[in-house]
Protein backbone atom coordinates (compact mmCIF):
# COMPACT_ATOMS: atom_id res chain seq x y z
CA UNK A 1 -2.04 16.47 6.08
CA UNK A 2 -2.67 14.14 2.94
CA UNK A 3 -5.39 13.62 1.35
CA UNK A 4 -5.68 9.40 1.29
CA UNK A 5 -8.29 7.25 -0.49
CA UNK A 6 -9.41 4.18 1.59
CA UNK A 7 -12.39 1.85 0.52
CA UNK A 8 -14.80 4.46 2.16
CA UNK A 9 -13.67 7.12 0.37
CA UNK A 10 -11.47 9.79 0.60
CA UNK A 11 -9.85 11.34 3.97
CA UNK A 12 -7.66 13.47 5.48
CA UNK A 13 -4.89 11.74 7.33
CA UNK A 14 -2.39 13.62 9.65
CA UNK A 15 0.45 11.18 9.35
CA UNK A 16 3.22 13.59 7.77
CA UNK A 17 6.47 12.02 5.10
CA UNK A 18 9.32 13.69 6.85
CA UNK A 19 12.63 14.32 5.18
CA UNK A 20 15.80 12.48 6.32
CA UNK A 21 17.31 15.66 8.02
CA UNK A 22 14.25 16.69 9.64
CA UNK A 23 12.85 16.47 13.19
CA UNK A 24 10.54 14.66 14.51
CA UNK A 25 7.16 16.18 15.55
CA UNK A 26 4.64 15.51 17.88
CA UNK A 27 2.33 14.09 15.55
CA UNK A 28 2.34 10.36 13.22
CA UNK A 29 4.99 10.35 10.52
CA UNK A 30 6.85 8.23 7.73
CA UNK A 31 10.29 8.05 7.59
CA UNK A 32 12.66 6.40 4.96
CA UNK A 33 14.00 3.14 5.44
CA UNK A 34 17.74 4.62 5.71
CA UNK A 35 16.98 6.74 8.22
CA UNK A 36 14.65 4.43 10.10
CA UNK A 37 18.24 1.88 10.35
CA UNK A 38 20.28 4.65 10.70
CA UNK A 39 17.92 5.89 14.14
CA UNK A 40 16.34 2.70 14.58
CA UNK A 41 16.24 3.11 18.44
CA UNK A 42 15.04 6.44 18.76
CA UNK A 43 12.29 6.31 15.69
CA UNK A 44 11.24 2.48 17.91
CA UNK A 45 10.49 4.72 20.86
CA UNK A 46 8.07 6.69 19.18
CA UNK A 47 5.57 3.16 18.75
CA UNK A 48 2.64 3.41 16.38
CA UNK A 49 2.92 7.19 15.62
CA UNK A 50 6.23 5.74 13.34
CA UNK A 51 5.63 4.84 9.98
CA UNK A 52 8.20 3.91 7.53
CA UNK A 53 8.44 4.43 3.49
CA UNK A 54 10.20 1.59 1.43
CA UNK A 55 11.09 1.71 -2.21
CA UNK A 56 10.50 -0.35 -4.41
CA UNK A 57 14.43 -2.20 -4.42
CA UNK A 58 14.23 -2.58 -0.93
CA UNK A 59 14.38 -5.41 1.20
CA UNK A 60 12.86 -6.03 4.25
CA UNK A 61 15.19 -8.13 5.91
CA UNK A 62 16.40 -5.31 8.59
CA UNK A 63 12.33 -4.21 8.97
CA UNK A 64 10.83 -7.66 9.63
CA UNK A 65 11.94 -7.83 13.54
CA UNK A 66 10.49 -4.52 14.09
CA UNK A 67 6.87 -4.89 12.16
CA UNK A 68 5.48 -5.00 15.38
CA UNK A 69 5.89 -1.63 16.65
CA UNK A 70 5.98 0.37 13.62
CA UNK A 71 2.29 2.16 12.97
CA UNK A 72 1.96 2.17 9.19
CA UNK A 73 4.12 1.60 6.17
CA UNK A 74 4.28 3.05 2.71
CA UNK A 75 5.63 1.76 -0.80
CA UNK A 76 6.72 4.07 -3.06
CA UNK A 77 5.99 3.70 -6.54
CA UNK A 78 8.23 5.91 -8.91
CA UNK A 79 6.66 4.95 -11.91
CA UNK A 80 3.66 3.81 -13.40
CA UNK A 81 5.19 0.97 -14.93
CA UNK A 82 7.24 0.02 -11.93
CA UNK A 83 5.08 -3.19 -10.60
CA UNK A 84 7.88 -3.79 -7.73
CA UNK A 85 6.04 -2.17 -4.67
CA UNK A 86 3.15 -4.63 -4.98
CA UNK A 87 5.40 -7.72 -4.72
CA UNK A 88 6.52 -5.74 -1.47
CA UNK A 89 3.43 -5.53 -0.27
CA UNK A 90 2.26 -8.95 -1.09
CA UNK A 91 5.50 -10.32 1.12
CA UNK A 92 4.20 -7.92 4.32
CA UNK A 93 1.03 -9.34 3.70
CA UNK A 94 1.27 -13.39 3.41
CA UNK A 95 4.75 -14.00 4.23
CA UNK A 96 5.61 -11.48 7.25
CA UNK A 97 1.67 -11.25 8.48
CA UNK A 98 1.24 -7.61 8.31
CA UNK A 99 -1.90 -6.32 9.72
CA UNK A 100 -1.08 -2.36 10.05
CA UNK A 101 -1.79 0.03 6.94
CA UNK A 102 -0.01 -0.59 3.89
CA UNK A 103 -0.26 3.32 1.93
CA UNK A 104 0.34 3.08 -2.17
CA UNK A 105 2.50 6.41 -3.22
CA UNK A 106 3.68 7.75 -6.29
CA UNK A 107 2.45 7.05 -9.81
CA UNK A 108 -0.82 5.45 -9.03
CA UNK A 109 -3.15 5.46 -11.93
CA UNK A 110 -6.51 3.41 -12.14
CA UNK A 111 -5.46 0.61 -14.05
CA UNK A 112 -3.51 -0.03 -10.75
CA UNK A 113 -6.26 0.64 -8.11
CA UNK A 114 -7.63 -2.98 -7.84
CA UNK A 115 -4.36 -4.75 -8.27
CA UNK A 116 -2.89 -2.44 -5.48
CA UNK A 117 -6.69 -3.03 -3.45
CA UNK A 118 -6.02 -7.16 -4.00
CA UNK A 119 -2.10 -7.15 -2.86
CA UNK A 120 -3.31 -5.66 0.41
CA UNK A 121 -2.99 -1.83 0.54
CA UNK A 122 -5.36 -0.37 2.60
CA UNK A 123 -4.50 3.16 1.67
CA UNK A 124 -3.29 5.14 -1.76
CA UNK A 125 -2.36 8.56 -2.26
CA UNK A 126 -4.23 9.42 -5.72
CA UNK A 127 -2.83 12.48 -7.61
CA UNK A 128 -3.34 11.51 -10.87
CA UNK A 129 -6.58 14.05 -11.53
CA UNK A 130 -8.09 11.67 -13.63
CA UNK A 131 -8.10 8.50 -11.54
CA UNK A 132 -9.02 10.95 -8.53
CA UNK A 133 -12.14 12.24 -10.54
CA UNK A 134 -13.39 8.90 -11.12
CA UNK A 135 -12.91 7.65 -7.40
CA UNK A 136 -14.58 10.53 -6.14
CA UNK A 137 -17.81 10.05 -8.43
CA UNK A 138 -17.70 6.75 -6.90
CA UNK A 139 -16.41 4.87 -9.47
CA UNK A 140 -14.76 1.60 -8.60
CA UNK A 141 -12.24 -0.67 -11.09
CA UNK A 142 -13.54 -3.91 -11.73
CA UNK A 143 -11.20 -6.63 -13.23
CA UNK A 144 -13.77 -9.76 -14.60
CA UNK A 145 -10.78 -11.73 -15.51
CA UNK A 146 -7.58 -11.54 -13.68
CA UNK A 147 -4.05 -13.63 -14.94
CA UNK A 148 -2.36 -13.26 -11.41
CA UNK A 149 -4.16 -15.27 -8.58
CA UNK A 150 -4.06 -14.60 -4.58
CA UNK A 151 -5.55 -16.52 -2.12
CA UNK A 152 -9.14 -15.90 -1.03
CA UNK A 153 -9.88 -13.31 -3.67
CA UNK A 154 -13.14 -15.02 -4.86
CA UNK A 155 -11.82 -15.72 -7.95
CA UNK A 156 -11.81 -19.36 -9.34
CA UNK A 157 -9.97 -20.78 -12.63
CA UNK A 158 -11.25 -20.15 -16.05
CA UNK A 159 -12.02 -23.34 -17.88
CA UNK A 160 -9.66 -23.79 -20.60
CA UNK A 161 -7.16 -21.03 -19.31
CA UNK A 162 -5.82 -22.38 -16.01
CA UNK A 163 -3.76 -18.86 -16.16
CA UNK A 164 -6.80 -16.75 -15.66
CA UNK A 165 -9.24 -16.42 -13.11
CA UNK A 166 -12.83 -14.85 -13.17
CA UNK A 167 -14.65 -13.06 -10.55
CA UNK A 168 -17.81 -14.94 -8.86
CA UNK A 169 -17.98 -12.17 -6.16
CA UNK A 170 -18.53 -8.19 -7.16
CA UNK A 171 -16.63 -6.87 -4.63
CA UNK A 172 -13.35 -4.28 -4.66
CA UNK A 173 -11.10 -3.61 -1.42
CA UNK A 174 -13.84 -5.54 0.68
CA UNK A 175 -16.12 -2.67 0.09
């Protein structure tokens, strides 16, 4: 089981990363991208209980056709400074219409909570002990001024600075 932060709070979930020579069990799981082409068929017959795991140089040409029956889907992030997985997510989002649960793994640290909260994950593995700490106080990031706009975040142009954007909502994740 992992431990998962949503807006709520933290919660166990029971969806399980399985390795690439593993079997499948009778329970929700995440798979990797090459083994999710290489078994496409098989992992398709499982419906929602699949979930699959993309890095962050992956492309989701082969996944597209398939969004539809897949359950959830992860984006690793390797590194802290590795901004890749968001632009990922921000394609399943507005581009490809993704409505399932979008999970944040890896390095996640809370400079990147509300970033990864605006370019639509739903869900984040925290293991830095830090950031956990602070989420579990109830602390929640807050960005007044933000130099990267997407639409319908509440956000409207800074006069002067047509780069940057300021908050007229206090709201994170929708909570």
């Amino acid at each position: 089981m992992n431990d998962v932060f949503r807006k709520t709070g933290f919660a166990l979930d029971a969806r399980v990363f399985l390795a690439d020579d593993a079997s499948l069990p009778n329970a929700a799981f995440f798979v990797s991208l090459a083994r999710f082409r290489a078994e496409r068929e098989t992992l398709l017959a499982r419906g929602k209980d699949l979930g699959v795991v993309l890095d962050p140089a992956d492309r989701l040409d082969d996944l597209v056709a398939d969004l539809a029956s897949l359950g959830a889907l992860a984006i690793r992030f390797p590194k802290f400074t590795d901004g890749r997985g968001s632009s990922l997510a921000r394609l399943l989002r507005e581009r490809h219409g993704w409505r399932g649960e979008l999970r944040a793994v890896g390095e996640i640290r809370w400079d990147q909570l509300e970033a990864l909260c605006r370019c639509g994950f739903d869900t984040i593995e925290v293991d830095h002990e830090p950031t956990r700490r602070r989420l579990e106080r109830g602390e929640r990031p807050a960005m007044p001024v933000r130099y990267q706009p997407v639409g319908g975040d509440g956000f409207s142009p800074v006069q002067g600075r047509p780069w940057a954007s300021a908050a007229w909502a206090d709201a994170w994740c929708g909570a």
